[in-house]
Protein backbone atom coordinates (compact mmCIF):
# COMPACT_ATOMS: atom_id res chain seq x y z
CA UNK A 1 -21.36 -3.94 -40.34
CA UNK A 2 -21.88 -4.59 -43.79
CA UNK A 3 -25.72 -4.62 -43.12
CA UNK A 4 -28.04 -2.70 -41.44
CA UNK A 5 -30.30 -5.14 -40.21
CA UNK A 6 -29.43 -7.26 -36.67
CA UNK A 7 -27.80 -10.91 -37.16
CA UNK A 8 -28.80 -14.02 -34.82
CA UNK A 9 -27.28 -16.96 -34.43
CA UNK A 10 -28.22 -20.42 -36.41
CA UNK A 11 -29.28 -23.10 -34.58
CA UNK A 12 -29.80 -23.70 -30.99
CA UNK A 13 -27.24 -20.70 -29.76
CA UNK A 14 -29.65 -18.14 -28.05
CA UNK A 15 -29.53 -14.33 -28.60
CA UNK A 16 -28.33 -12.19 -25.97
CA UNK A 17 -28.32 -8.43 -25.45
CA UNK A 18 -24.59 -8.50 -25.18
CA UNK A 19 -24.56 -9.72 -29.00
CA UNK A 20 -27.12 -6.94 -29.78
CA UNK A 21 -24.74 -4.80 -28.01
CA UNK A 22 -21.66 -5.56 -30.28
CA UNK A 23 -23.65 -5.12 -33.32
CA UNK A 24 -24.94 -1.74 -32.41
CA UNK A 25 -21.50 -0.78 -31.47
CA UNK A 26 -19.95 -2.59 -34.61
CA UNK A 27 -22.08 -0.02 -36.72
CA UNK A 28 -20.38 3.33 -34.59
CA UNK A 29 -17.26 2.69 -37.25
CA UNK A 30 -16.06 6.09 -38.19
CA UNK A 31 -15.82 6.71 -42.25
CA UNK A 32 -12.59 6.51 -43.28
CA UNK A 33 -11.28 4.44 -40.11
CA UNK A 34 -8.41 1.99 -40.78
CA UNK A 35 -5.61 0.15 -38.52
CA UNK A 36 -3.12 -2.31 -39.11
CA UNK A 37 -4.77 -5.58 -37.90
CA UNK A 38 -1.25 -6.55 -35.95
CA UNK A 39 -1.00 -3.62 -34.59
CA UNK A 40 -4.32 -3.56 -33.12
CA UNK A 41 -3.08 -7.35 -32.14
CA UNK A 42 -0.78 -6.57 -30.09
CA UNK A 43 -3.32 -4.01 -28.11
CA UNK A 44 -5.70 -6.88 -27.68
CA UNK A 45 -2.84 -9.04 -25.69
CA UNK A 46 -2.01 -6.23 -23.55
CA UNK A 47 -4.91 -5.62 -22.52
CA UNK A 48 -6.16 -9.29 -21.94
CA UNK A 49 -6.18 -8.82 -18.33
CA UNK A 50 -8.73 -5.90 -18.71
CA UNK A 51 -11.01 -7.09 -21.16
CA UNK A 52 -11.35 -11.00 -19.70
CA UNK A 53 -10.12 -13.53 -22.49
CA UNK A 54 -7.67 -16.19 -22.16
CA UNK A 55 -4.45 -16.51 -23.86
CA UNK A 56 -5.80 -19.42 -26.14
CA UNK A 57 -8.89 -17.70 -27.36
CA UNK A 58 -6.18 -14.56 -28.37
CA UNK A 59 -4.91 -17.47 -30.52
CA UNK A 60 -7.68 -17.92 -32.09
CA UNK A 61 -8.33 -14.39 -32.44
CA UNK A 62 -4.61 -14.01 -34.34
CA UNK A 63 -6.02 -17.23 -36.82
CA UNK A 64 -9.19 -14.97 -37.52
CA UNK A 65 -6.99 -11.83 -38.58
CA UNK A 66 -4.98 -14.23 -40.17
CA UNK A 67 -7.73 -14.72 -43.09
CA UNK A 68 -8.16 -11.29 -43.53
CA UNK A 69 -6.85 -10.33 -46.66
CA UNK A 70 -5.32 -6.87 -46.04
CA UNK A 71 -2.58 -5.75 -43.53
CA UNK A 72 -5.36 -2.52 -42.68
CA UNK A 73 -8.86 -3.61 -41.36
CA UNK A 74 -11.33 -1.34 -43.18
CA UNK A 75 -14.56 -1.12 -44.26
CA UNK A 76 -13.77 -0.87 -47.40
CA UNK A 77 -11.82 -3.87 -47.61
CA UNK A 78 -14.83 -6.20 -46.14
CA UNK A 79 -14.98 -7.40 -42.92
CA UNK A 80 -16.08 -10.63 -42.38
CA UNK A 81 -13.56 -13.76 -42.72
CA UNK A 82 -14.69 -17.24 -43.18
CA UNK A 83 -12.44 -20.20 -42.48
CA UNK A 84 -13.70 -23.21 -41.62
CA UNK A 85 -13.14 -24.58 -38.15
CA UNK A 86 -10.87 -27.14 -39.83
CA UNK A 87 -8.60 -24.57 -41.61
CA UNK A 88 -8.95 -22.47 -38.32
CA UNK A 89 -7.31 -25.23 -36.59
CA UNK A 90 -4.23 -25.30 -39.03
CA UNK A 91 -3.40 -21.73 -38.03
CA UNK A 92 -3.90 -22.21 -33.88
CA UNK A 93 -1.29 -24.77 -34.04
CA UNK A 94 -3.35 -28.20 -33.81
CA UNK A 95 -6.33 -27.03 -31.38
CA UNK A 96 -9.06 -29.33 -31.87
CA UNK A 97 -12.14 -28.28 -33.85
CA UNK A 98 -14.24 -28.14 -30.33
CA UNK A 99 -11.99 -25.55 -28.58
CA UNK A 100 -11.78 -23.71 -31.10
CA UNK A 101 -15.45 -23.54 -30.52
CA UNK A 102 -15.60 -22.86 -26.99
CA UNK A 103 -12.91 -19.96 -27.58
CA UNK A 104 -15.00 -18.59 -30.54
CA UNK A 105 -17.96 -18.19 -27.95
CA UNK A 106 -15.53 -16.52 -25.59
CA UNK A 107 -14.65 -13.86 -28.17
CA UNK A 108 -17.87 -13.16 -29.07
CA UNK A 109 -19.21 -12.60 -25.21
CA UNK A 110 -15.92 -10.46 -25.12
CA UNK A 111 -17.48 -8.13 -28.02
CA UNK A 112 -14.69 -8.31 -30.10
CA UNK A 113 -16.60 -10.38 -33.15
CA UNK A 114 -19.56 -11.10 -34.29
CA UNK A 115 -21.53 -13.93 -35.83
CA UNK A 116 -22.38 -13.42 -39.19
CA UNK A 117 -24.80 -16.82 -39.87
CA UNK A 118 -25.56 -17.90 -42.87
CA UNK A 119 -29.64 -19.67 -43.43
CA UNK A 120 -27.89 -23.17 -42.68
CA UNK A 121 -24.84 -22.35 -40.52
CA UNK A 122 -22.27 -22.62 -42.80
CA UNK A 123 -19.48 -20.33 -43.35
CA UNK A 124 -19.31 -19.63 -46.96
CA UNK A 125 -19.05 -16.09 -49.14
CA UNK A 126 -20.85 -15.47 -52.31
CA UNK A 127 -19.16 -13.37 -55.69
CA UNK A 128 -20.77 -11.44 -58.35
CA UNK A 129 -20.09 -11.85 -61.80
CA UNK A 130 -17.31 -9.93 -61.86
CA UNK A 131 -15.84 -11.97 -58.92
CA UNK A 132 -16.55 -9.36 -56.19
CA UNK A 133 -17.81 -10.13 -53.08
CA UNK A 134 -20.97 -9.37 -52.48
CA UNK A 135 -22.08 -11.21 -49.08
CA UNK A 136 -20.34 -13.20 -47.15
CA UNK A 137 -21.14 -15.36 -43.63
CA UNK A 138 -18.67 -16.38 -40.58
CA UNK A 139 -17.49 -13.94 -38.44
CA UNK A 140 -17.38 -9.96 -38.56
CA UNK A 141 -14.37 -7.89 -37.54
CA UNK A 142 -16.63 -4.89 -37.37
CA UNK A 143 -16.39 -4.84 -33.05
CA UNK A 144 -12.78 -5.08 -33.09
CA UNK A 145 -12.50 -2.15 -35.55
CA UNK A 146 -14.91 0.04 -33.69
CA UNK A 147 -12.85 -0.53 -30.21
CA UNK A 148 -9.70 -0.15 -31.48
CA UNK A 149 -9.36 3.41 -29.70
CA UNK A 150 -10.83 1.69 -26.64
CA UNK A 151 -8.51 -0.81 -26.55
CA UNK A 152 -5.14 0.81 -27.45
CA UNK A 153 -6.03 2.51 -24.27
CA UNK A 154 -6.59 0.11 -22.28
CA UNK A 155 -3.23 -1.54 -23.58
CA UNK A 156 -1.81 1.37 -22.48
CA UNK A 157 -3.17 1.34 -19.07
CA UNK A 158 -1.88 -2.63 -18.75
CA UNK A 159 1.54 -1.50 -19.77
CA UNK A 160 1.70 1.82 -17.16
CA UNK A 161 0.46 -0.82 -14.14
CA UNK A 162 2.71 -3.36 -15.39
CA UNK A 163 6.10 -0.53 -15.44
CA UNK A 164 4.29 0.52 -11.78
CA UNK A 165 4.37 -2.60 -10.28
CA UNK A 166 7.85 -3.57 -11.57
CA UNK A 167 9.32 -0.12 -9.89
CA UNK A 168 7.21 -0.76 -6.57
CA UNK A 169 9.36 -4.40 -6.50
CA UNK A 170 12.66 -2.70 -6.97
CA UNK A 171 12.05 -0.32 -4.22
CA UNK A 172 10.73 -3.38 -1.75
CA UNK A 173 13.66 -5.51 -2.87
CA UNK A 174 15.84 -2.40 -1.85
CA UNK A 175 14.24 -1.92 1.54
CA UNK A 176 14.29 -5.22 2.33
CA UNK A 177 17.78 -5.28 2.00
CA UNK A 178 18.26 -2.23 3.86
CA UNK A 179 16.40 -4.11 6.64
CA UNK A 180 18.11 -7.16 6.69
CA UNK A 181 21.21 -5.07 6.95
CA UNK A 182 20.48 -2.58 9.35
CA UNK A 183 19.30 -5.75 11.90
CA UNK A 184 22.78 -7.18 11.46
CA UNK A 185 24.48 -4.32 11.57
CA UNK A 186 22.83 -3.55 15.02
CA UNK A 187 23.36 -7.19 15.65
CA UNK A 188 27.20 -7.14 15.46
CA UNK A 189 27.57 -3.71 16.43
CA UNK A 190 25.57 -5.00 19.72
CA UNK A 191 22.95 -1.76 19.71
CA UNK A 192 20.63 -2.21 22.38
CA UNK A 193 17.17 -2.91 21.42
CA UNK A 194 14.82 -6.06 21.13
CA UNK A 195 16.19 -7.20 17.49
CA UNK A 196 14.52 -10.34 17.90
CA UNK A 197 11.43 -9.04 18.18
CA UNK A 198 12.38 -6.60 15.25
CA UNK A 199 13.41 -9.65 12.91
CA UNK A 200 10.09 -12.06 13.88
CA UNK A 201 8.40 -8.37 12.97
CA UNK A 202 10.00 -8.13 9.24
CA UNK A 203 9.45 -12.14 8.75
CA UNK A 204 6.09 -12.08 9.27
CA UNK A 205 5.83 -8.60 6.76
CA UNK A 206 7.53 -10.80 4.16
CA UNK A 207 5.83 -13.43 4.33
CA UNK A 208 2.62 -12.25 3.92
CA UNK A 209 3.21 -11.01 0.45
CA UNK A 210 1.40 -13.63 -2.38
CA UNK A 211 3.40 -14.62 -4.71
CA UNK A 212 2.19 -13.01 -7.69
CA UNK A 213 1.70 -9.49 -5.83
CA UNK A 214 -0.58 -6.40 -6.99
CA UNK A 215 0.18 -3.27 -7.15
CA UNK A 216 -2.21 -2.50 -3.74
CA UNK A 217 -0.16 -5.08 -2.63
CA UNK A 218 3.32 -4.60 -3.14
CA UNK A 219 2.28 -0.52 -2.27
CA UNK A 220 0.94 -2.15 1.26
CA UNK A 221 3.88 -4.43 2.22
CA UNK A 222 6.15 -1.67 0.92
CA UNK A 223 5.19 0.91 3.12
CA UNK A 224 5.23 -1.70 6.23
CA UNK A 225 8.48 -2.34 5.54
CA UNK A 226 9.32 1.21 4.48
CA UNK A 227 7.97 2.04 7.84
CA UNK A 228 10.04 -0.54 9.91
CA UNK A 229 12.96 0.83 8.52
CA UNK A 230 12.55 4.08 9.63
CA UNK A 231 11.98 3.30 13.01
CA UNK A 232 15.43 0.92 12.68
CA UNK A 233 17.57 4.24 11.64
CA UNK A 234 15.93 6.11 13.77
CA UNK A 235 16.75 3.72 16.66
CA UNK A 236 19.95 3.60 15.56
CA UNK A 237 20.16 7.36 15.00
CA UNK A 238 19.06 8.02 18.47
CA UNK A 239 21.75 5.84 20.16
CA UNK A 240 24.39 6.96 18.09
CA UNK A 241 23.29 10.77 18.73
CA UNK A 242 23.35 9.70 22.55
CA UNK A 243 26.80 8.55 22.43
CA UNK A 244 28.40 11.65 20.78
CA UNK A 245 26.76 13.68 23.36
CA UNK A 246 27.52 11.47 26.46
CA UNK A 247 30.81 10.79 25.13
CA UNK A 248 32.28 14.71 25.27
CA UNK A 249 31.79 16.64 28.48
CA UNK A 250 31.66 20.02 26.75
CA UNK A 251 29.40 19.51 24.09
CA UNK A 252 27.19 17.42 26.53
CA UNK A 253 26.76 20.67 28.37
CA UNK A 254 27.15 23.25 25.36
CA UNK A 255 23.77 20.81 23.91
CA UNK A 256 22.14 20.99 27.67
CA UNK A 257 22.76 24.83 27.24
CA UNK A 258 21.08 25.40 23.83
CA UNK A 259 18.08 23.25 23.75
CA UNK A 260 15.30 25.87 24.29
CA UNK A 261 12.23 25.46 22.60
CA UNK A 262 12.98 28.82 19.88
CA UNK A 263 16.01 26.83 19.19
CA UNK A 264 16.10 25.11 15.68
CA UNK A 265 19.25 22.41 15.97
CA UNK A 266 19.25 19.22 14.80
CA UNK A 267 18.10 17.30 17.56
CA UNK A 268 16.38 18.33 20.55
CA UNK A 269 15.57 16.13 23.89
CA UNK A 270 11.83 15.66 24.18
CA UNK A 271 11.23 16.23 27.62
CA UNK A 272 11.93 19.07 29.78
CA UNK A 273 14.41 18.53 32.62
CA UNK A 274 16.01 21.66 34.75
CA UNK A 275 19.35 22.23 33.42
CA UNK A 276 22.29 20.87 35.46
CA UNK A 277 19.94 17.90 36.48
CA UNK A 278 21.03 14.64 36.72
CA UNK A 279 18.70 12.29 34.91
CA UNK A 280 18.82 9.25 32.48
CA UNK A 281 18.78 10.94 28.03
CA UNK A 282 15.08 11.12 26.67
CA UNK A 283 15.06 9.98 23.35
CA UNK A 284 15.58 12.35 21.12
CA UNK A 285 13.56 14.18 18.22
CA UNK A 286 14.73 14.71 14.34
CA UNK A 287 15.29 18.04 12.93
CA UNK A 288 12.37 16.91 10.61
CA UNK A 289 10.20 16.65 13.32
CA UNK A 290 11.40 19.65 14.96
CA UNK A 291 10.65 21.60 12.09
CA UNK A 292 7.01 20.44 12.09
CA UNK A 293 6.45 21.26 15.43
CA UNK A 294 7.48 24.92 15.05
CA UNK A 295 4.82 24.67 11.94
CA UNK A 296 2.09 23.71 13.57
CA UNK A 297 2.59 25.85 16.90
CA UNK A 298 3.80 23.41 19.17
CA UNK A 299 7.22 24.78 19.67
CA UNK A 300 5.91 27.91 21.09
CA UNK A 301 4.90 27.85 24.92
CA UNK A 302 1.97 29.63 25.34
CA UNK A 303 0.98 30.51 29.01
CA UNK A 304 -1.78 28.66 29.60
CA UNK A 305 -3.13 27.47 33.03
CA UNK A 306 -2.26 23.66 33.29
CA UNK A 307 -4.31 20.77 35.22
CA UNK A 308 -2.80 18.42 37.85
CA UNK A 309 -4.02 15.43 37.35
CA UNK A 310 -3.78 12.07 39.92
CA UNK A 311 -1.05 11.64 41.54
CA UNK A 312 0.85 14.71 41.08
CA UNK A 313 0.90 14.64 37.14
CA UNK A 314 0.61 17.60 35.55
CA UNK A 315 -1.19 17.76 32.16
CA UNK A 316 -1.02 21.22 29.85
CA UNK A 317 -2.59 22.67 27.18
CA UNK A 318 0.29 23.78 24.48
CA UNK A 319 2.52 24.59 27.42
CA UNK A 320 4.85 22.14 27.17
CA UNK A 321 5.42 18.46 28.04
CA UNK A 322 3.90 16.52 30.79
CA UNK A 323 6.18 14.97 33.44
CA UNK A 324 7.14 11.88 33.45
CA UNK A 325 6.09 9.50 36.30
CA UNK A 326 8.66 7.09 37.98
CA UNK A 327 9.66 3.72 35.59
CA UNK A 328 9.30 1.60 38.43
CA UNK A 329 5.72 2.81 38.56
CA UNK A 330 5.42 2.49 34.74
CA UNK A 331 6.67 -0.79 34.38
CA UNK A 332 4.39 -2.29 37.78
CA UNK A 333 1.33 -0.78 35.93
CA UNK A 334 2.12 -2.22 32.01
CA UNK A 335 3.89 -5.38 32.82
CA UNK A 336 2.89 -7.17 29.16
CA UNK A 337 5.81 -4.11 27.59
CA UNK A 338 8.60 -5.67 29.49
CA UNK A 339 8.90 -8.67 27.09
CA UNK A 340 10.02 -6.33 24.31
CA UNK A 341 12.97 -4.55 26.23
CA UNK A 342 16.47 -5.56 25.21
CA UNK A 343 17.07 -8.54 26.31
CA UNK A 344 13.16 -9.19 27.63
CA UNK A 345 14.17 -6.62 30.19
CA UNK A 346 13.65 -2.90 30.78
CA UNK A 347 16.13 -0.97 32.89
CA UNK A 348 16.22 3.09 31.77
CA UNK A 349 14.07 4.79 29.59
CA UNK A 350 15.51 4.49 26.68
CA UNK A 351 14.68 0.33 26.78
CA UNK A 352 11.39 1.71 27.39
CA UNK A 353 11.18 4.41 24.52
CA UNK A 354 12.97 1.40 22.31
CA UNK A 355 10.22 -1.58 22.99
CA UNK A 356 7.68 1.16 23.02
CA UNK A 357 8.97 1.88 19.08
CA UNK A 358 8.42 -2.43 18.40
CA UNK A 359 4.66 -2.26 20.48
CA UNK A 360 3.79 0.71 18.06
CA UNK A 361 4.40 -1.45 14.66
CA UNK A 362 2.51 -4.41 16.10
CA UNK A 363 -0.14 -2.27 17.43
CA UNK A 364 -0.60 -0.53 13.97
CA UNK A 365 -0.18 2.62 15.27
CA UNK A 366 1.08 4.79 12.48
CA UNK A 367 4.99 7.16 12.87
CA UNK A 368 3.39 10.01 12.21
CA UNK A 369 0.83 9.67 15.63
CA UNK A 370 3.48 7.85 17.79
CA UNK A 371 5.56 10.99 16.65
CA UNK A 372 3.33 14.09 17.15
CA UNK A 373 2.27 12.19 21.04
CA UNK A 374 6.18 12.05 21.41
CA UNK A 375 6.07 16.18 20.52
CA UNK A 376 2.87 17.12 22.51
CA UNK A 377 3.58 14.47 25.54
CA UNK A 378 7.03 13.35 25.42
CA UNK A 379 9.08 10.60 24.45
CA UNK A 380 8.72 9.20 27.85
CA UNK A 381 5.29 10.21 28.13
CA UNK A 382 4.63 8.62 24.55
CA UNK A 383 6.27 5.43 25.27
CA UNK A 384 4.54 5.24 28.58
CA UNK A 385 1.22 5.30 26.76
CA UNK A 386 2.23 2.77 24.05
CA UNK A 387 2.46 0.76 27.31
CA UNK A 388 -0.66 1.14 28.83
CA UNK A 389 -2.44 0.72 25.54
CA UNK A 390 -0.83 -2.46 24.87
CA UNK A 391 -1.49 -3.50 28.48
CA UNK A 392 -5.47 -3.04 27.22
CA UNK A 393 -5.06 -4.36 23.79
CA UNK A 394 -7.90 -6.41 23.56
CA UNK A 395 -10.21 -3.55 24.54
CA UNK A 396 -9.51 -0.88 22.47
CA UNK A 397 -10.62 -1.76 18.56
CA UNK A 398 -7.85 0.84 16.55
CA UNK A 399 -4.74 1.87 18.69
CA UNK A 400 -3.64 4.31 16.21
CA UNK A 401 -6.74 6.37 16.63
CA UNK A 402 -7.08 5.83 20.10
CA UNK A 403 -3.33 7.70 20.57
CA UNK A 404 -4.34 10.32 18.26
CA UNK A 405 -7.71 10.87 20.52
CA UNK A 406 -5.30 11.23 23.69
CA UNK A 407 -2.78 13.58 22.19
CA UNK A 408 -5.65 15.90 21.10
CA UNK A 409 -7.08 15.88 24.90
CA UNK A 410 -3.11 16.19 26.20
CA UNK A 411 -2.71 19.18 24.11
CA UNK A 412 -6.05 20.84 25.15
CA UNK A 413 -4.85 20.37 28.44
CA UNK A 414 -8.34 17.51 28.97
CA UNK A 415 -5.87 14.10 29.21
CA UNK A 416 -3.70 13.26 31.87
CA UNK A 417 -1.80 9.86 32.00
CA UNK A 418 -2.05 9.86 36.08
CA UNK A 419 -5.50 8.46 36.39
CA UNK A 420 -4.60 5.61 33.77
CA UNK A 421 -1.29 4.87 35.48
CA UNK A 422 -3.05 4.00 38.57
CA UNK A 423 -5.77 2.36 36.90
CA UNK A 424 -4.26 -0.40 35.61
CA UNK A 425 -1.72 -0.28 38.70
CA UNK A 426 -4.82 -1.55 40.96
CA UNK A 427 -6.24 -3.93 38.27
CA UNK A 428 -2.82 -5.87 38.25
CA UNK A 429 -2.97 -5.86 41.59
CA UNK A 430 0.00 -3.62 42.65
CA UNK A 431 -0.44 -1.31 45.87
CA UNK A 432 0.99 2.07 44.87
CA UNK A 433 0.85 5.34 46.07
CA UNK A 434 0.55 8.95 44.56
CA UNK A 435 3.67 10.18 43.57
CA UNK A 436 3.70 13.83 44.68
């Protein structure tokens, strides 16, 4: 500022520490410093958002520069301007005399002037003989000057979430459509799977984005809907993949004949079955996954001991898969899955494995943990769990982490699905007895 001493404002307007503030910072001006005042403009409205002034009190902020003499702000030049309120009206295009007030005030809480008072309020400047200015009183540029680094950066930042969030709507514009098209597709096509339940899923995603999104928002809905796409294709995939291999004899058996554990192809069925048995097609695991597994040890038996659990289940360490218990027995136990089979019915496992992928979403439960319980369990196994968590919903508080939990205990050979089974096969009631 043009003076070292502190300013405070005439009349009844109190003095706060944030004008202190401003003044202090207002005298951090580096020698020398100089920026076009439109320039420096045109930071201030991008970053309007950030700093927490309206779009009318910018207006008045453009009258203000307005005054200034010079196209550079400066020290050199002066930097205090002095319109009248009248005159500052003129250049905001007709705002009355007290906004213009009220949008002063917000500028200077923003710290972007100061008040520069004269002894009776007035705005007024005062020349030497040789028609210099030597003081002058209204408002000081000084703040604006000294944040100019400050807020070119913070323009900068504006423009970078701004370029963000317009990229994040592309993407969720393009996976909705992928979506929507995928449903119909499997619609028309007549792919089994509860696409009713799938379509109420994606409504309700959509719909819960505002209208005026941020970018933790968009990011949030977009990887919902990222995520219920996946699980769509790989649906899809998974039927497809099963009708290639049931529709051709010999490559039915030639896939039977290679799918060993060492074996990298691109799909592999995830639970064991004796070859030459006759049994209904597990669902059926992507390379990608595959390729994990062999990563993080689980495609290696090991020869652990295993533990039989109730009713005949057997539970391993890293050994391999559990077995699967009978559907009928499944399905008596976790009655509330049933809904969400094709056509509100279950018949094989595969309607299972399919409503099981629908009860995950809903349940929260994340791909990556329904996946790695599908590699340490089995698909069956997995889905059958989905199941019996949904069929105690209300009890458990995250289902995600409550799957993770169980595929830790599975693959430490401490979990097996037996004693749950029967649990909740005597608390709905059913008489059953232990498959052996």
């Amino acid at each position: 500022m043009e003076s070292g001493s502190v300013t405070t404002p005439f009349g009844r307007r109190p003095m706060t520490l944030g004008m202190l503030a401003s003044q202090l910072v207002s005298r951090d001006i580096e020698d020398g410093k100089s920026i076009d005042k439109w320039k420096l403009y045109r930071a201030l409205c991008e970053a309007r958002p950030l700093i927490g002034v309206t779009d009318r009190a910018l207006a008045v902020m453009s009258a203000l520069l307005s005054f200034y003499p010079k196209d550079e702000l400066s020290e050199t030049n002066g930097l205090v301007v002095f319109p009248s309120n009248a005159q500052l009206s003129l250049r905001s295009h007709g705002m009355t005399e007290q906004t213009i007030r009220r949008h002063l005030a917000i500028l200077v809480q923003a710290g972007l002037i100061v008040r520069k008072d004269s002894p009776n309020g007035k705005r007024y400047v005062r020349r030497g003989s040789t028609g210099a200015i030597d003081d002058a009183f209204g408002f000081s540029l000084a703040p604006l000057l000294a944040r100019a680094d400050e807020l070119e950066e913070l323009a900068a930042q504006v423009v970078a979430e701004r370029l963000q969030l317009r990229r994040l709507r592309e993407r969720l514009t393009l996976c909705r459509r992928d979506v929507t098209k995928l449903i119909e597709a499997a619609l028309e096509e007549g792919a089994s799977g509860n696409w009713e339940m799938v379509t109420t899923h994606f409504r309700a995603l959509v719909t819960a984005i505002p209208r005026t999104p941020t970018v933790l928002e968009v990011t949030t809905a977009l990887g919902e809907i990222e995520m219920l796409r996946q699980e769509i294709v790989n649906q899809l995939e998974m039927q497809l993949k099963s009708k290639d291999i049931s529709g051709n004899p010999f490559q039915n058996d030639r896939h039977i004949q290679n799918s060993k554990p060492e074996s990298i192809s691109e799909f592999e069925p995830a639970n064991e079955q004796r070859q030459g048995e006759n049994s209904e097609p597990g669902q059926l695991v992507p390379k990608t996954a595959m390729t994990r597994q062999k990563r993080d040890g689980y495609g290696k038996p090991n020869s652990g001991a295993t533990t039989t659990g109730e009713g005949g289940q057997n539970s391993s360490s890293a050994t391999g898969k559990m077995k699967a218990f009978p559907l009928a027995l499944v399905l008596q136990a976790c009655p509330e899955i049933i809904p969400y089979g094709s056509g509100g019915a279950i018949s094989n496992w595969r309607d299972l494995m399919a409503a099981a992928v629908v009860v995950r979403s809903m349940l929260g439960v994340s791909p990556d943990a329904y996946q790695q319980a599908c590699e340490i369990l089995g698909a069956e196994n997995a889905a059958t769990v989905i199941a019996c968590i949904l069929e105690r919903a209300g009890h458990i508080n995250s289902a995600g982490g409550y799957l993770r939990d169980l595929t830790r205990r599975a693959e430490k050979g401490e979990f097996a699905i037996g004693p749950m089974i029967m649990s909740l096969a005597r608390a709905n009631g059913n008489s059953v007895r232990r498959a052996g």
